[in-house]
C-alpha atoms as a PDB file:
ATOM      1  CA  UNK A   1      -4.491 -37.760   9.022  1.00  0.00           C
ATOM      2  CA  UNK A   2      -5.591 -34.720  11.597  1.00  0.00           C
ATOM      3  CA  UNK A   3      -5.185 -31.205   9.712  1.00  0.00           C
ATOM      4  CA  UNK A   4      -1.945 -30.429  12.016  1.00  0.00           C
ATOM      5  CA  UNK A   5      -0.001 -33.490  10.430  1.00  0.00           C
ATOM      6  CA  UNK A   6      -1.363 -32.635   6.915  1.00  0.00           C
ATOM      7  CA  UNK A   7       0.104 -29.347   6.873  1.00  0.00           C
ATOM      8  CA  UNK A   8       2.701 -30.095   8.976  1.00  0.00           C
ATOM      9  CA  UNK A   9       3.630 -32.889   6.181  1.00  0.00           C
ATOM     10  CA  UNK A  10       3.355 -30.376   3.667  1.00  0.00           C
ATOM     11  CA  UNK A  11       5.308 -27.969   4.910  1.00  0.00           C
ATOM     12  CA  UNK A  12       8.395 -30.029   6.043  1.00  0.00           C
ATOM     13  CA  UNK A  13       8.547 -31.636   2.699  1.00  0.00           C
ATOM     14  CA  UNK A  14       8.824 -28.008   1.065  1.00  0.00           C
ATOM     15  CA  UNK A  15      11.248 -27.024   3.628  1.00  0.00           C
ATOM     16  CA  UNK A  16      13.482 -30.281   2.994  1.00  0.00           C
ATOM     17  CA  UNK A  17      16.903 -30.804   5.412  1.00  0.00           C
ATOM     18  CA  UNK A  18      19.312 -28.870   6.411  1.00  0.00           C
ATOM     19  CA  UNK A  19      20.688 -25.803   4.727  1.00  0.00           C
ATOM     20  CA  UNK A  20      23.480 -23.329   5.296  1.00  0.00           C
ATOM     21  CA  UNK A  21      23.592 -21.394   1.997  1.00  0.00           C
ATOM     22  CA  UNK A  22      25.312 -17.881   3.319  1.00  0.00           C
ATOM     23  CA  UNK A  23      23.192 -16.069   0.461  1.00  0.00           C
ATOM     24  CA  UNK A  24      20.109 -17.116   2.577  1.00  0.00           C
ATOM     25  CA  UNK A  25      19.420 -13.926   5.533  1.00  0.00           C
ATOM     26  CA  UNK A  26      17.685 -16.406   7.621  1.00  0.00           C
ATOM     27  CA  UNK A  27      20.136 -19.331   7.647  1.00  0.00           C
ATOM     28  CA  UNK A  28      22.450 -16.168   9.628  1.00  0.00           C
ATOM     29  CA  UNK A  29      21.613 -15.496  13.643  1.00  0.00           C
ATOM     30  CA  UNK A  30      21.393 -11.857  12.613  1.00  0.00           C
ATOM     31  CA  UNK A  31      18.569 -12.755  10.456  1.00  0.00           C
ATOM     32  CA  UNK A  32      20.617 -10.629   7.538  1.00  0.00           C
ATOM     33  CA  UNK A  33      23.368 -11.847   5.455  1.00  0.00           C
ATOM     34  CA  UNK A  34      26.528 -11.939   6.845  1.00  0.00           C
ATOM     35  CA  UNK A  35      25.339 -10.939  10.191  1.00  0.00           C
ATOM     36  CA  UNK A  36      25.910 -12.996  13.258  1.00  0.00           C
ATOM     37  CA  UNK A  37      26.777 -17.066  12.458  1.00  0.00           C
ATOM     38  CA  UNK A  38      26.052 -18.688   9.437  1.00  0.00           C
ATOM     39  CA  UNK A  39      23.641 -21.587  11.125  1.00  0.00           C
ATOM     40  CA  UNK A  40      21.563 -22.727   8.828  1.00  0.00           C
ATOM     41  CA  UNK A  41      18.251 -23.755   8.466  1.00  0.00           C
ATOM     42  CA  UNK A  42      16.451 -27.079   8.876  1.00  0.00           C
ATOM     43  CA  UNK A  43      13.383 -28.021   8.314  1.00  0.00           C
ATOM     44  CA  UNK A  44      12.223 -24.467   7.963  1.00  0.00           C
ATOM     45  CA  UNK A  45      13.078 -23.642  11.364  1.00  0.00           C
ATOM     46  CA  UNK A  46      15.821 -20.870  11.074  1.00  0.00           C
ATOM     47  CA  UNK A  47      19.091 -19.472  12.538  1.00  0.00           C
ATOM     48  CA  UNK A  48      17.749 -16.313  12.407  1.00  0.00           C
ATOM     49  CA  UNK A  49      14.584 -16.896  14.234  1.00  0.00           C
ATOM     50  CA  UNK A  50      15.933 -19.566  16.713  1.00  0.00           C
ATOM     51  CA  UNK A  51      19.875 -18.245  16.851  1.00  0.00           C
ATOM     52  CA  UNK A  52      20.608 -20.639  19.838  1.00  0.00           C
ATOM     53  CA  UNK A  53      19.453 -23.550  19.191  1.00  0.00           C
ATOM     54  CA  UNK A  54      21.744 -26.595  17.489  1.00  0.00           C
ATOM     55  CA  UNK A  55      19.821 -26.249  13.489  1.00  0.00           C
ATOM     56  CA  UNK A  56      21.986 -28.827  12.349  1.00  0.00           C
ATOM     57  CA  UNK A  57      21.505 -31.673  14.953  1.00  0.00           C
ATOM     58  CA  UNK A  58      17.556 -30.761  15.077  1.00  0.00           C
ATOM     59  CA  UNK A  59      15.292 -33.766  14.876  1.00  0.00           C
ATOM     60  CA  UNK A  60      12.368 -33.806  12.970  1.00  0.00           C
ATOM     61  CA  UNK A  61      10.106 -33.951  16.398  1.00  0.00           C
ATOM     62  CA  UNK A  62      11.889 -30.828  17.419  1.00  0.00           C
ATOM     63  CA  UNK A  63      10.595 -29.176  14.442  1.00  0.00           C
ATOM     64  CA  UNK A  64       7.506 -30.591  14.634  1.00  0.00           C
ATOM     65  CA  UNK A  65       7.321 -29.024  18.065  1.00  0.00           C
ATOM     66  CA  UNK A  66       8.522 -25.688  17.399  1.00  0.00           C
ATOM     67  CA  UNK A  67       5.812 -25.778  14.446  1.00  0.00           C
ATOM     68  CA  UNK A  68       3.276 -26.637  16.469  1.00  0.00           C
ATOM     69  CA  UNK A  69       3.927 -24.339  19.324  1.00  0.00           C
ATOM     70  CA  UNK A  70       5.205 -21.140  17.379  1.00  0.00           C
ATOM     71  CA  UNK A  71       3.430 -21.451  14.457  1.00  0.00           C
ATOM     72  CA  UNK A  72       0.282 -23.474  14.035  1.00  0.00           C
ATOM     73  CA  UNK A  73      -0.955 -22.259  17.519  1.00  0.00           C
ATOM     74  CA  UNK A  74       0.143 -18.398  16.433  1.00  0.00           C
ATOM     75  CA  UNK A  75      -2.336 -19.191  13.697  1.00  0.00           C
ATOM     76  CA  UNK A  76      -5.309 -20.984  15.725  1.00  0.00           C
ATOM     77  CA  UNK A  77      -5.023 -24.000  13.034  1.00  0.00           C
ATOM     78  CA  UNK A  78      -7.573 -25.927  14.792  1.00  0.00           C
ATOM     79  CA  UNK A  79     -10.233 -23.511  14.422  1.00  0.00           C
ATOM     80  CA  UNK A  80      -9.814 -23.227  10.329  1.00  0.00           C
ATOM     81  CA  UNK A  81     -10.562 -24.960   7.314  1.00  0.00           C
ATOM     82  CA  UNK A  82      -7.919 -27.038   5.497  1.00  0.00           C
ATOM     83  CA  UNK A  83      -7.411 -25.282   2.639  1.00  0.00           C
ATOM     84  CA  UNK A  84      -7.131 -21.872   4.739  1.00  0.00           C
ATOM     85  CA  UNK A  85      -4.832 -23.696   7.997  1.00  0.00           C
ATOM     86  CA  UNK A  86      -2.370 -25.400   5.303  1.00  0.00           C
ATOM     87  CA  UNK A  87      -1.448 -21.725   3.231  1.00  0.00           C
ATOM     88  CA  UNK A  88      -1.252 -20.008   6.517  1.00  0.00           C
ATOM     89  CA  UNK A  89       0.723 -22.540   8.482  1.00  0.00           C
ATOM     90  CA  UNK A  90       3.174 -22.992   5.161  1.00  0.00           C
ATOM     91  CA  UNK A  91       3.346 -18.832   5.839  1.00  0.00           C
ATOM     92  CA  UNK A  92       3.595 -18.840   8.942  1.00  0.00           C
ATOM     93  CA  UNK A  93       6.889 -21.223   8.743  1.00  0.00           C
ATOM     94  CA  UNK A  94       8.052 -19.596   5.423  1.00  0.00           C
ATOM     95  CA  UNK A  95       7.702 -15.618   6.181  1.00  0.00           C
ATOM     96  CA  UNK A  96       6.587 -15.647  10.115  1.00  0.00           C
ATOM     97  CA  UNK A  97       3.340 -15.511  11.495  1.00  0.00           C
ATOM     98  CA  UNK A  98       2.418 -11.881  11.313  1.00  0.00           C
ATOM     99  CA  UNK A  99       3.173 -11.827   7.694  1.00  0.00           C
ATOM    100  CA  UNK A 100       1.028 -15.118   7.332  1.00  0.00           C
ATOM    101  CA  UNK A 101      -1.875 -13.797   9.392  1.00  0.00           C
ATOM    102  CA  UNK A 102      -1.571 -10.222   6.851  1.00  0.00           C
ATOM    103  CA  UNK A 103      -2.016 -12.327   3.603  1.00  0.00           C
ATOM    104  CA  UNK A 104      -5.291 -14.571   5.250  1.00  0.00           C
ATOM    105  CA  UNK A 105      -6.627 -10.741   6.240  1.00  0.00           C
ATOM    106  CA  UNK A 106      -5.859  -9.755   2.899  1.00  0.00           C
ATOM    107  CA  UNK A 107      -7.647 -12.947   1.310  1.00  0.00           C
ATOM    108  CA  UNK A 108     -10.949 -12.159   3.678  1.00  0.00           C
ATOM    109  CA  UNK A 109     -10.765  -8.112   2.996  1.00  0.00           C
ATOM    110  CA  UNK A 110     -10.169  -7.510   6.416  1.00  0.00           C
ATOM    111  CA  UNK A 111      -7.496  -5.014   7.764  1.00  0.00           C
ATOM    112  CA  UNK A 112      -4.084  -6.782   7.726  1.00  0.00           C
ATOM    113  CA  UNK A 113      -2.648  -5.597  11.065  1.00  0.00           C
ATOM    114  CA  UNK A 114      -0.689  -9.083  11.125  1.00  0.00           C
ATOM    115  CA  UNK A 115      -2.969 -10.153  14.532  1.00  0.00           C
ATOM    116  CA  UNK A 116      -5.515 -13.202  14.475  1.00  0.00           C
ATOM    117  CA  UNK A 117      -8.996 -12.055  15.939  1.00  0.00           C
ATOM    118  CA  UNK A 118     -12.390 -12.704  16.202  1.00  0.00           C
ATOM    119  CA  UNK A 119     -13.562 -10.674  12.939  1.00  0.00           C
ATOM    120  CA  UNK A 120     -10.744 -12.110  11.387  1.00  0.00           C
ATOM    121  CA  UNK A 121     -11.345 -16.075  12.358  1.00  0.00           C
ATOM    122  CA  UNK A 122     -15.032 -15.409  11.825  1.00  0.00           C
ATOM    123  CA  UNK A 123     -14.600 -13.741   8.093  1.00  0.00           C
ATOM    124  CA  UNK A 124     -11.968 -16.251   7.270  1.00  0.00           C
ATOM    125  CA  UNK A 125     -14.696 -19.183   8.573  1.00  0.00           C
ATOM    126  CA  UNK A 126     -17.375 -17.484   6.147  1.00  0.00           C
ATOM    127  CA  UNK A 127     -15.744 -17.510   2.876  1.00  0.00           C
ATOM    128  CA  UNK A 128     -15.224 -20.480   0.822  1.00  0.00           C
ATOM    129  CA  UNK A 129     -12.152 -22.154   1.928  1.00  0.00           C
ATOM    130  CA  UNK A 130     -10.728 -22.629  -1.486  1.00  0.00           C
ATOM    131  CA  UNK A 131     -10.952 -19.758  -3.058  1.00  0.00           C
ATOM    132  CA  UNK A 132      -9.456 -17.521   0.383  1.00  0.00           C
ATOM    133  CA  UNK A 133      -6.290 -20.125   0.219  1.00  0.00           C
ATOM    134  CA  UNK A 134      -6.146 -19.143  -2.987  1.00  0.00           C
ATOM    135  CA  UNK A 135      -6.340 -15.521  -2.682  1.00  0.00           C
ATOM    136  CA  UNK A 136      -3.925 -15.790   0.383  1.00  0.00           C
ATOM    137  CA  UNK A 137      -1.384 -17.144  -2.133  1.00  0.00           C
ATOM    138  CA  UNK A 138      -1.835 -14.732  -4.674  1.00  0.00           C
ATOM    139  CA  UNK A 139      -0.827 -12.076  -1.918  1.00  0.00           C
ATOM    140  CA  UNK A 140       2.018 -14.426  -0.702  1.00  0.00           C
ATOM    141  CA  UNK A 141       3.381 -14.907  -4.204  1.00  0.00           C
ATOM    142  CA  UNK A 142       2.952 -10.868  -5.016  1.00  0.00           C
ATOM    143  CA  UNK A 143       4.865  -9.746  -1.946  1.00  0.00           C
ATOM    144  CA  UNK A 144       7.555 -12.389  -2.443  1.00  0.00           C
ATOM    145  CA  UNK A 145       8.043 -10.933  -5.539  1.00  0.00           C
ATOM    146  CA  UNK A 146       9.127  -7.665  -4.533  1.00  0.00           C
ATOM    147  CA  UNK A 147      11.924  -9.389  -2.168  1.00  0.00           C
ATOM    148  CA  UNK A 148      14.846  -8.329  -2.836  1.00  0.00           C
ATOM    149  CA  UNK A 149      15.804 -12.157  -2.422  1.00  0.00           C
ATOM    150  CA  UNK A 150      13.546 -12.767  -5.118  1.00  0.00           C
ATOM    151  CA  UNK A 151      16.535 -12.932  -7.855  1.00  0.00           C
ATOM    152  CA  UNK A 152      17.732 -15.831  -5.891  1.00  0.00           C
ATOM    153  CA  UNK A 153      14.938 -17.712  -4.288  1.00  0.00           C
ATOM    154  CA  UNK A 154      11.680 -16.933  -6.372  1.00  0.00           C
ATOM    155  CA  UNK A 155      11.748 -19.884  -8.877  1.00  0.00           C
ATOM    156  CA  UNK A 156      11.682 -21.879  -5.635  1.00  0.00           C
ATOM    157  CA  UNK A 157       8.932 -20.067  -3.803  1.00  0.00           C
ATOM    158  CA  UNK A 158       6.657 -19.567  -6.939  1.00  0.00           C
ATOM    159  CA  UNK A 159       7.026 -23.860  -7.249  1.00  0.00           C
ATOM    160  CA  UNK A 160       6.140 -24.067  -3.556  1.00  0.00           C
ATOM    161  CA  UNK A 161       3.453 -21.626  -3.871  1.00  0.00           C
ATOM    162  CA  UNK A 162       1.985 -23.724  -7.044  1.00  0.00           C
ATOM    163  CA  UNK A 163       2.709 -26.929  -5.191  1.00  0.00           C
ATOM    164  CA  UNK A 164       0.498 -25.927  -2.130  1.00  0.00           C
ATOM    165  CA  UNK A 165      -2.355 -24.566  -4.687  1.00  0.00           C
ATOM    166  CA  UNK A 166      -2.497 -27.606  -5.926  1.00  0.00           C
ATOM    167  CA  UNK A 167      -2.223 -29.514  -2.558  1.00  0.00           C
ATOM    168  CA  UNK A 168      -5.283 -27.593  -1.408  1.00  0.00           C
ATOM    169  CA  UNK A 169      -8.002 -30.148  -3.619  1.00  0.00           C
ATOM    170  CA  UNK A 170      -6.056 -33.097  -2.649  1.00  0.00           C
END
């Protein structure tokens, strides 16, 4: 399996079908609750960030193509290791790619201006893969936390969170 179906695989299963809890800010085209239509989500691509496209009659290659054009190219996939492409592509979909691209600077102590670079591709290609996946998570889980969402979605996002840790050994 290449790394883009890997993640990709990951990430879709965590995402699941469709969705259109109204409690949800990005199942909403005005990305807030209660603002704009309630749309739904599915398969992690959102109302909020796609508010005219049909979420509930999208087909799985449609996501797969928004994925890979909005997301795992945002995040140069190709160019990373595993471990390091699968937490920032599961980001990338979850929380957006400048908020994915933050927590990988954060994980490789470089300034987290939210924008994929050189320094940052070439410190993120000099650590061990692992252990910045890891620490990418960590940051992922500790922001998350501070949502004010949290009450509602964080026993969900900490499982996905320890689901992908675990994925990154497999």
């Amino acid at each position: 399996m290449d790394k883009f179906a890997r993640c990709f695989a990951f990430t879709l299963g965590a995402e699941g079908g469709y969705s259109d809890n109204a409690s949800d800010p990005g199942n909403w085209t005005g990305g807030a609750v209660g603002h704009g239509k309630l749309k739904g989500t599915k398969f992690g691509v959102s109302a909020s960030a796609y508010p005219t496209l049909d979420i509930c009659n999208l087909t799985e290659q449609q996501a797969e193509d928004i994925y890979r054009r909005d997301y795992w190219t945002a995040l140069h996939g190709d160019e990373l290791a595993i471990p390091i492409a699968m937490v920032g592509f599961d980001a990338a979909v979850n929380a957006g790619p400048h908020r994915a691209v933050c927590w990988l600077q954060q994980a490789a102590g470089q300034p987290a201006d939210g924008v994929l670079g050189p320094a940052t591709l070439a410190a993120l290609n000099a650590g061990d893969p692992v252990l910045l996946a890891r620490e990418a998570l960590v940051r992922r889980l500790e922001f998350s936390s501070h949502l004010l969402a949290w009450a509602n979605f964080g026993l969900g996002w900490s499982r996905r969170i320890i689901a992908l840790a675990g994925a990154l050994s497999a």
